[in-house]
Protein backbone atom coordinates (compact mmCIF):
# COMPACT_ATOMS: atom_id res chain seq x y z
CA UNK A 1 13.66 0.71 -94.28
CA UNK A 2 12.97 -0.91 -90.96
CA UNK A 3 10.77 1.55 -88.47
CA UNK A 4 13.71 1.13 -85.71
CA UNK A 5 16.14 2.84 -88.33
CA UNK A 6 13.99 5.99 -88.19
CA UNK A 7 14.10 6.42 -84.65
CA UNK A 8 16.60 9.02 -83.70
CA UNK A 9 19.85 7.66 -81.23
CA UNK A 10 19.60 10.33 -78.92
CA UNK A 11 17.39 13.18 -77.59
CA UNK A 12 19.84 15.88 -79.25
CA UNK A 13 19.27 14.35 -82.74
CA UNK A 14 15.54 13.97 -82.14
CA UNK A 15 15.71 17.91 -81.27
CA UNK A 16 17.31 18.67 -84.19
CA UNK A 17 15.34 16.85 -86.35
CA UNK A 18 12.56 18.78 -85.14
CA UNK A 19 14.12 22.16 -85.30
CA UNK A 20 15.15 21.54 -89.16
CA UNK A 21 11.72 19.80 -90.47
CA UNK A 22 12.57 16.21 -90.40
CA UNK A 23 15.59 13.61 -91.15
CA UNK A 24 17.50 14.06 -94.32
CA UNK A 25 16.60 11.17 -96.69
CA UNK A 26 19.30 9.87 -99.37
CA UNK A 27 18.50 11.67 -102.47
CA UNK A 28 17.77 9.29 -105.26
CA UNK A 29 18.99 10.94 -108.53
CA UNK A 30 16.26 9.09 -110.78
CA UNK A 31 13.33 10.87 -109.09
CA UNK A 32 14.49 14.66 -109.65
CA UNK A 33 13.23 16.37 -112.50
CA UNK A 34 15.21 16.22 -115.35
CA UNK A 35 16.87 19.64 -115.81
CA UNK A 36 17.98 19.16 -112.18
CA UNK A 37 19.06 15.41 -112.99
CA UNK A 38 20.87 16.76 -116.10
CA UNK A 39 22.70 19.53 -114.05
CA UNK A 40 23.60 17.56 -111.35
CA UNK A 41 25.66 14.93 -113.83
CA UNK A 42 27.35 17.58 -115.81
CA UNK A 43 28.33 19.45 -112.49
CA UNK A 44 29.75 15.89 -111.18
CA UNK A 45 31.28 15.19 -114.67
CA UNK A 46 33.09 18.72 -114.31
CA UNK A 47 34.97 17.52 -110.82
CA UNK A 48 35.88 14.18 -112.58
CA UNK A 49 37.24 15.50 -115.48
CA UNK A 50 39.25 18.44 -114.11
CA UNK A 51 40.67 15.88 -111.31
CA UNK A 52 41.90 13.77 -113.58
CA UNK A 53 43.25 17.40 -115.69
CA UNK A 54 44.97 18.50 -113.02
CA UNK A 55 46.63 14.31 -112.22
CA UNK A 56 47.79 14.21 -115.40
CA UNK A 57 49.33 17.72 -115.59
CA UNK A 58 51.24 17.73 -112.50
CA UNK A 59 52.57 14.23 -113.85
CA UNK A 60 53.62 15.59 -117.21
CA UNK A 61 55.08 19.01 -116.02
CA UNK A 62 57.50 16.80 -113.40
């Protein structure tokens, strides 16, 4: 990432990066530990699945 990008836009995000400890990186998924990684995929597998549950139940009970 370019050293411009870090740079806050405006004084009130520049405050409030300093009041919460810093500017919220994206999390890569590869470099948590495992049990976490492994948690995180089942817990995003769980919304898939039951979205596409309750799709295909409100189809069928029409």
């Amino acid at each position: 990432m370019l050293e411009k990008d870090k740079e806050p836009f405006n004084d009130v995000i520049d405050h409030l990066d300093k009041i919460e400890g810093g500017r919220l990186e994206k999390i890569e998924m590869k470099t948590l530990p495992k049990p976490i990684r492994i948690l995180g995929y089942f817990l995003i597998s769980c919304v898939v699945i039951s979205t596409v549950l309750v799709i295909i139940l409100s189809i069928i009970s029409n």
